[in-house]
Protein backbone atom coordinates (compact mmCIF):
# COMPACT_ATOMS: atom_id res chain seq x y z
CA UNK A 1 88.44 127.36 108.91
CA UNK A 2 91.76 127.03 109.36
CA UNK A 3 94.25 124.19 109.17
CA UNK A 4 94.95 124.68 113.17
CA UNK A 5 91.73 124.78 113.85
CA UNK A 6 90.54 121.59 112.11
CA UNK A 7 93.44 120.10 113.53
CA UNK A 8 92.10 120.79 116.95
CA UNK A 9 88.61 119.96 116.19
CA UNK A 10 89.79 116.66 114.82
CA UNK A 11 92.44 116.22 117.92
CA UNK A 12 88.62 116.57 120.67
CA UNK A 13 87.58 113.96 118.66
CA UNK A 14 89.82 111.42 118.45
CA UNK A 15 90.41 111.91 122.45
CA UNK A 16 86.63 111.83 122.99
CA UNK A 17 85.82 108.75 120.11
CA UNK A 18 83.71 105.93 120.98
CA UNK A 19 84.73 102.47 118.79
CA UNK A 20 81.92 103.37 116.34
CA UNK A 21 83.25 106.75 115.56
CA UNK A 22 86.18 105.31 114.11
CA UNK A 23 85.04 105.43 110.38
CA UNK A 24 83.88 108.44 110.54
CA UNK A 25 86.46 110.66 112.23
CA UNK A 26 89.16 108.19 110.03
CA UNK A 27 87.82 109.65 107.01
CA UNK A 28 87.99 113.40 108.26
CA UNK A 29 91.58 112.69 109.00
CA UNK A 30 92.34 111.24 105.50
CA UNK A 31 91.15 114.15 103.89
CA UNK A 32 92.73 116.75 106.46
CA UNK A 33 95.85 114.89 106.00
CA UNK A 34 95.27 114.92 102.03
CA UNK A 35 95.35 118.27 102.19
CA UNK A 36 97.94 119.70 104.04
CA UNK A 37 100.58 117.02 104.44
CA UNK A 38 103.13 117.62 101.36
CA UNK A 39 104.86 114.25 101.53
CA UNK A 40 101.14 112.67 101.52
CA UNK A 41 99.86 115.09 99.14
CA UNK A 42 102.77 114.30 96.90
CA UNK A 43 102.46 110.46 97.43
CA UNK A 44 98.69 110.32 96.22
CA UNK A 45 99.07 112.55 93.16
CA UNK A 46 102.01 110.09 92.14
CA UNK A 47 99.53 107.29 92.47
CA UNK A 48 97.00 108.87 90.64
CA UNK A 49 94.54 109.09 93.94
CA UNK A 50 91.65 111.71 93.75
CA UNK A 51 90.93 112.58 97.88
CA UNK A 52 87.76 113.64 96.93
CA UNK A 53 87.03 109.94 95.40
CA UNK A 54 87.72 108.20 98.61
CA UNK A 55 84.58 107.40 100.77
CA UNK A 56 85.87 105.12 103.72
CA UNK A 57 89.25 104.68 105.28
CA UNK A 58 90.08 101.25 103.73
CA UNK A 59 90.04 103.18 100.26
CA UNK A 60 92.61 105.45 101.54
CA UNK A 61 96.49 104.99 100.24
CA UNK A 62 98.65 104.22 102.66
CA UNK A 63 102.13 105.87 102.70
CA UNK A 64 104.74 103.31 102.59
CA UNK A 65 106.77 103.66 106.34
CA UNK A 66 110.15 103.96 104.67
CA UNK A 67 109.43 107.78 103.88
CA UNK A 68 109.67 108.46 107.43
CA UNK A 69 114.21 107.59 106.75
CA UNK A 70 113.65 110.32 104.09
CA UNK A 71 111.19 113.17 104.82
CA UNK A 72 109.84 115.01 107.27
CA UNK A 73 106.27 113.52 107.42
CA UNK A 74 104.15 116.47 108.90
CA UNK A 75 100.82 117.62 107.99
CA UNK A 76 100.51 121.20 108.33
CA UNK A 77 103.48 124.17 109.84
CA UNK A 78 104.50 123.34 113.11
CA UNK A 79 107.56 123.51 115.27
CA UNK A 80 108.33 119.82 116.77
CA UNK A 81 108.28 119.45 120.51
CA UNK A 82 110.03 116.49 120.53
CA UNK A 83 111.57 113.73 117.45
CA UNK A 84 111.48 109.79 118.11
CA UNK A 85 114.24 108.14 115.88
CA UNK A 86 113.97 104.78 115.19
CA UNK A 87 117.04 102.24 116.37
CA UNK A 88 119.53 101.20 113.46
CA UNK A 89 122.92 99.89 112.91
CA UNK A 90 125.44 102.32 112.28
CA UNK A 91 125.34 104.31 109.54
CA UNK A 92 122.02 103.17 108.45
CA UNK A 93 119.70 105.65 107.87
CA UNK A 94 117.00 105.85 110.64
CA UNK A 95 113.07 106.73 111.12
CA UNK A 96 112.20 110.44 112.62
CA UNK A 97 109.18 110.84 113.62
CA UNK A 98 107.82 114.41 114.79
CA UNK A 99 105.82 115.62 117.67
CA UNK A 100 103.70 118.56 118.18
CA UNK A 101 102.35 117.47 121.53
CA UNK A 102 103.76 115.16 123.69
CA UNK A 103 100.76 115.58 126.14
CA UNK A 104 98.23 114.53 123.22
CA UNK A 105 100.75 111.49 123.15
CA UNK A 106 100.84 110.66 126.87
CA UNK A 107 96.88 110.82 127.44
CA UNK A 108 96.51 108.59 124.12
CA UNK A 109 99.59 106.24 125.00
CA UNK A 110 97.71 106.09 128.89
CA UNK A 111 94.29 105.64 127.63
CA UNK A 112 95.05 102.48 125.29
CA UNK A 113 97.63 100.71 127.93
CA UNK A 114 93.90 101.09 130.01
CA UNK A 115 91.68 100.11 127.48
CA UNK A 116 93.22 96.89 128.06
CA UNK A 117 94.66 96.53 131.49
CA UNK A 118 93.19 99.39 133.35
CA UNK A 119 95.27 102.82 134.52
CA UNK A 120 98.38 102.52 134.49
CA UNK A 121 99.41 104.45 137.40
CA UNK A 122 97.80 101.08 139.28
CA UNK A 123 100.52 98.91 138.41
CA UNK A 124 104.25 98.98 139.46
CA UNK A 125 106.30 99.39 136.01
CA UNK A 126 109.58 97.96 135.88
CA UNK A 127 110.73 98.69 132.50
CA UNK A 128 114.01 96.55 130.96
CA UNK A 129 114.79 98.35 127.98
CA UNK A 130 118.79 98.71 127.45
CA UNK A 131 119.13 98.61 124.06
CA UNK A 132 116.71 102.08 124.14
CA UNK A 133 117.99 103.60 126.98
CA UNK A 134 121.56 103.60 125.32
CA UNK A 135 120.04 105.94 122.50
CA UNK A 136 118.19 108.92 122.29
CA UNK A 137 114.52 109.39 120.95
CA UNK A 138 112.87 106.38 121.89
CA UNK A 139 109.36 107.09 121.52
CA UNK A 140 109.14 103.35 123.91
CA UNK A 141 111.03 104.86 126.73
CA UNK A 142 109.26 107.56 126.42
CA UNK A 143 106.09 105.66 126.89
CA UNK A 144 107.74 103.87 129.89
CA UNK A 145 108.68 107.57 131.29
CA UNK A 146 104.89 108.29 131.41
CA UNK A 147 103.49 105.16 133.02
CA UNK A 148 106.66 104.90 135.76
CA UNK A 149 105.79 108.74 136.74
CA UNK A 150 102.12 107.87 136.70
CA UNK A 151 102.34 104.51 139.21
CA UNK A 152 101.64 105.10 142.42
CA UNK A 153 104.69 102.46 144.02
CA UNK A 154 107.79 103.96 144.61
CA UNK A 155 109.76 101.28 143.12
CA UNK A 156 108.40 101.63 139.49
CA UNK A 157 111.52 102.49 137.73
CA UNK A 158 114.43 101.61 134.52
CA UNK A 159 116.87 98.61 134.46
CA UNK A 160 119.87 99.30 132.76
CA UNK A 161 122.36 96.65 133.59
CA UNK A 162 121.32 95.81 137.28
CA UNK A 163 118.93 93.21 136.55
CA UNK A 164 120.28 91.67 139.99
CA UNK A 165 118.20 94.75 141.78
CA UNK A 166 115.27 94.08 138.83
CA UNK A 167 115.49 90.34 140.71
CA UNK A 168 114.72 92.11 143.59
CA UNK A 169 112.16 93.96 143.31
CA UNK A 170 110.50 91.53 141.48
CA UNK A 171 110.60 89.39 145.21
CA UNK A 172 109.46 92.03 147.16
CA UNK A 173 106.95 92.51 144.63
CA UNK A 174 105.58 89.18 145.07
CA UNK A 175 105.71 89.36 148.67
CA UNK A 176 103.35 92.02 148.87
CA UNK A 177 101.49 91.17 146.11
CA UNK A 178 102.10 94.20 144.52
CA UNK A 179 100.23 94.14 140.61
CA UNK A 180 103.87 94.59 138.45
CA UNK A 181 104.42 94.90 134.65
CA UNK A 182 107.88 93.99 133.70
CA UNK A 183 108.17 95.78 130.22
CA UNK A 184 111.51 94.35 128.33
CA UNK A 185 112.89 93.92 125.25
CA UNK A 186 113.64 90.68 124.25
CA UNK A 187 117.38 89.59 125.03
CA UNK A 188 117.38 91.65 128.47
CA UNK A 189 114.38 89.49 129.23
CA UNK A 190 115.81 86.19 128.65
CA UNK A 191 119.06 87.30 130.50
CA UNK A 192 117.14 87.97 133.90
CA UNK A 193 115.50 84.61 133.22
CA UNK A 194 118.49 82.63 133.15
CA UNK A 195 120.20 84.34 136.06
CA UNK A 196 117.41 84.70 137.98
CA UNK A 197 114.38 82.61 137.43
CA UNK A 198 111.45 82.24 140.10
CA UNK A 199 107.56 82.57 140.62
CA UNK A 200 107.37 86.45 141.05
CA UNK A 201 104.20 86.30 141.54
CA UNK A 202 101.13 88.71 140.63
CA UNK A 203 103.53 89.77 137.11
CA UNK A 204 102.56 90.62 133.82
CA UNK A 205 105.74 90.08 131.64
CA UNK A 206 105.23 92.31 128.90
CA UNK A 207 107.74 91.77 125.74
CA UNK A 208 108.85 94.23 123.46
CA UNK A 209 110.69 92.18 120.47
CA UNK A 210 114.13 92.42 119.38
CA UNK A 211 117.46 90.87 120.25
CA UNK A 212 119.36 93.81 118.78
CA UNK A 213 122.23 91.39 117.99
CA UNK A 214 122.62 90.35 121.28
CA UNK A 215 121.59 86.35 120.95
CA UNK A 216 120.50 84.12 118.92
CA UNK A 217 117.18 85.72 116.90
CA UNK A 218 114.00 83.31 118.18
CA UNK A 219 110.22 83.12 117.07
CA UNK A 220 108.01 84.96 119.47
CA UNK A 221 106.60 81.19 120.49
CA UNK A 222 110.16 80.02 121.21
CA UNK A 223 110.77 83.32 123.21
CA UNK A 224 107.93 83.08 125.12
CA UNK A 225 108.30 78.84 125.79
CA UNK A 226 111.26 80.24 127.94
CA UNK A 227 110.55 83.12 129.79
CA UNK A 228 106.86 80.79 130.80
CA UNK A 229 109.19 77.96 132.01
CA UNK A 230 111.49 80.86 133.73
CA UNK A 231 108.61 82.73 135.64
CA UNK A 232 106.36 80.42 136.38
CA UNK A 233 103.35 82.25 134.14
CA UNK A 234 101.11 80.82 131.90
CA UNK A 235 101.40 83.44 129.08
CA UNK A 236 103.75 86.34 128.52
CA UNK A 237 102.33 89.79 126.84
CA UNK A 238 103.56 91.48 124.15
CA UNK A 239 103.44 95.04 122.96
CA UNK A 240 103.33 96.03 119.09
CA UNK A 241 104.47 99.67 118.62
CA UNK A 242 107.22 101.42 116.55
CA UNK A 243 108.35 104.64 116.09
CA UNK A 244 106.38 105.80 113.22
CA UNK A 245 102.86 105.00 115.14
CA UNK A 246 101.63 106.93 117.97
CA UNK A 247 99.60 104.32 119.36
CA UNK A 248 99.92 100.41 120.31
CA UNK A 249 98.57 97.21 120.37
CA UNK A 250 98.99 94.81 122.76
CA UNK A 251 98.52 90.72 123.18
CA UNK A 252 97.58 89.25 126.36
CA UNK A 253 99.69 86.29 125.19
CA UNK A 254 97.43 84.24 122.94
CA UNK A 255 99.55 85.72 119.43
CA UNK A 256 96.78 88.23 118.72
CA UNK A 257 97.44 91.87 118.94
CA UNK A 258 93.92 93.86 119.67
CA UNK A 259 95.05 97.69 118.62
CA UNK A 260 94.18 100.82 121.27
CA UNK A 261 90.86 102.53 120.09
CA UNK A 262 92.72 104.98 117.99
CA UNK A 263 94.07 102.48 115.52
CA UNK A 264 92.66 99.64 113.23
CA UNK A 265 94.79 97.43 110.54
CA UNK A 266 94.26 96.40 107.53
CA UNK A 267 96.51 93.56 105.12
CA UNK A 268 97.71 94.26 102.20
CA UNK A 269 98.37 92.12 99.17
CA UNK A 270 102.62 91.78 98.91
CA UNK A 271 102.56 91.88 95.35
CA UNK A 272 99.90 94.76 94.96
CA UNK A 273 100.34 97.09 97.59
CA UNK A 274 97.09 99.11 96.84
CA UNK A 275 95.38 96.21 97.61
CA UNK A 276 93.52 95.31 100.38
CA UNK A 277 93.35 91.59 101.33
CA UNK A 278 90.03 90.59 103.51
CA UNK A 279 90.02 89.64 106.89
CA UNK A 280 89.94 85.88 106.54
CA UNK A 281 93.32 85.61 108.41
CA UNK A 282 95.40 85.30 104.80
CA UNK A 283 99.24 86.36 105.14
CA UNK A 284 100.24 89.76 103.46
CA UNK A 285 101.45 92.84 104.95
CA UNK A 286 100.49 95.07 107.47
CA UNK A 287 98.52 98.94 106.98
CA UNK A 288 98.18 100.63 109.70
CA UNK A 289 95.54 103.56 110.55
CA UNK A 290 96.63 105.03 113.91
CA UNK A 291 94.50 108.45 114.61
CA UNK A 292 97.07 109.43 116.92
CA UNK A 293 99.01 110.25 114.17
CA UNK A 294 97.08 113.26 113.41
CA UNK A 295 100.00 116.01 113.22
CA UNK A 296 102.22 113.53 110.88
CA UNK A 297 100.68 110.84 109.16
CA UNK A 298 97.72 108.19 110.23
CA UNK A 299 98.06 105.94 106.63
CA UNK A 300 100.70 103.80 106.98
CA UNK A 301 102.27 100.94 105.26
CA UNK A 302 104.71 99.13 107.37
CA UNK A 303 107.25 96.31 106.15
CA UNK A 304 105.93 93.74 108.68
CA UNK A 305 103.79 90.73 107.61
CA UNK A 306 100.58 89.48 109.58
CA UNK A 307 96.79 87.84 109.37
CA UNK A 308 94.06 89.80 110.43
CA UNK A 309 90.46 88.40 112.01
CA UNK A 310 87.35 89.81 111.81
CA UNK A 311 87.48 91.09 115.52
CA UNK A 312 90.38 93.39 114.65
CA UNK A 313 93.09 91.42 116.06
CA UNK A 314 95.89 90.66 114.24
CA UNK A 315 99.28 88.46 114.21
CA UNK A 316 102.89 90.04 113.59
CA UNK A 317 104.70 86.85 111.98
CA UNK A 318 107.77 88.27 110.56
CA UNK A 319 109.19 91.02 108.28
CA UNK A 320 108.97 91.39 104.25
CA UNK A 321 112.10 90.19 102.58
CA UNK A 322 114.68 93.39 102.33
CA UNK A 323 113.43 95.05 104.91
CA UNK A 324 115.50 96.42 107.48
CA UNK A 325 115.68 94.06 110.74
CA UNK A 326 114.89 96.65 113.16
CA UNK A 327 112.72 97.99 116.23
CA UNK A 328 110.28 95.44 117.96
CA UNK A 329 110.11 92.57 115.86
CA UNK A 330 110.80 88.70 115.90
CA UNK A 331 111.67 86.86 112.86
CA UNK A 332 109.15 84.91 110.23
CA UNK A 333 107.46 82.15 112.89
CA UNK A 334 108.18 78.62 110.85
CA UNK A 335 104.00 77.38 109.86
């Protein structure tokens, strides 16, 4: 059989898996991946892993996320459809991440927003996101693209600068009792706060991370103390994607991310990084396994540093020292 052949066998089942299929159809990814992705390939035989040794997914290697700056991370020969890029200061090198099907990245992006939440085409999506809409290849906008084009209220739509018409909406929203998910990144959030705070309502504020040099860099409990106070909510969401992963994980505001059906993570020891901590909510950093991920690469080491429960949810609490400040994260919470 074929390379694009498996690929599509493997790409039925990962849109068809049930949560106990994970193992299994993890495993037939490793070892498709193993095979035909040269940077992987490469990155295993430098570590001295045999494929053919590894049984289950949390024996698997997981290629460390800075390779995406440096290679193109592809398994098999494709021409991309699309590349996210990563955001950066100037002159620093950023993440590229390819796509062979942005449709295979839609339905997957739709189905784990609804795994959670329910459709997104039954919400009104007001996404505040300038810091991506000033660049190309946000894989988040992109995201936003989707579930504004899927909602079914007219007003679903981006917020550059006019947060003043966000304000708004947001009334008229309430008024009608419209079900609304503000998506915005961190600083553009706290702006509309201060300028125009209120009960809005039916909302789900849904936070994205990052200042992007614009304020004062807060912990995600400090962020989320304000916006609370500002909308009159009880919790504020968060969302836990980047541009390397395909899929996301979202917290309904307790601190816990629970990740979409087509990824699972695992911690890592900081000082061994083949290592595998258990899931006894111990601080190392964070592995990845995002199915989605099937035309690049699903094994991923990330720089960020979190606790894992037994459940599968886990908590984002900061970056590893040296690591680029980038993307959607909040700084080291103080414990």
């Amino acid at each position: 059989m074929s390379a694009n052949s498996i690929a599509e066998q493997l790409r039925r089942r990962i849109e068809r898996m049930e949560r106990d299929d994970f193992d299994a159809v993890a495993l037939a990814v490793f070892r498709y991946q193993a095979e035909v992705n040269p940077v992987y390939a490469s990155f295993l035989r430098l570590i001295g892993c045999d494929p053919r040794s590894v049984r289950n997914w949390t024996e698997a290697p997981f290629l460390p996320i800075e390779l995406f700056k440096s290679q193109q991370v592809q398994s098999d020969v494709w021409e991309p459809e699309l590349v996210f890029c990563s955001s950066g200061t100037t002159g620093a090198q950023t993440s590229r991440h390819y796509l062979r099907d942005p449709a295979f990245y839609r339905r997957n992006a739709e189905r784990g927003f609804a795994h959670f939440y329910g459709p997104p085409g039954d919400y009104c999506w007001l996404a505040l996101l300038p810091a991506y809409l000033e660049r190309e290849g946000s894989s988040l906008v992109f995201m936003a693209d989707h579930f504004i084009r899927q909602s079914r209220f007219s007003a679903s739509g981006f917020f550059l600068d006019n947060i003043e018409a966000l304000a708004e909406v947001l009334r008229e929203g309430r008024e009608t009792g419209i079900p609304t998910v503000l998506l915005g990144v961190s600083f553009a959030l706290l702006d509309l706060a201060e300028r125009f705070p209120g009960n809005y309502g039916n909302l789900i504020v849904m936070e994205t991370g990052g200042m992007k040099g614009r304020r004062r860099e807060l912990t995600r409990a400090e962020l989320h103390a304000r916006l609370k106070q500002a909308f009159g909510l009880d919790r504020i969401h968060s969302e836990y994607g980047m541009t390397e992963l395909l899929s996301q994980a979202y917290s309904s505001g307790d601190g816990w991310f629970r990740p979409a059906p087509t990824m699972r993570v695992a911690i890592r020891d900081m000082t061994d990084p083949l290592q595998l901590l258990p899931a006894q909510e111990r601080l190392g950093a964070i592995n990845v396994v995002d199915l989605a991920n099937l035309d690049t690469c699903s094994f991923v080491a990330t720089e960020d540093l979190g606790r894992l429960r037994s459940d599968d949810a886990f908590e984002v609490l900061g970056r590893m020292d040296n690591s680029d400040l980038r993307g959607c994260n909040l700084l080291l919470e103080e414990r």
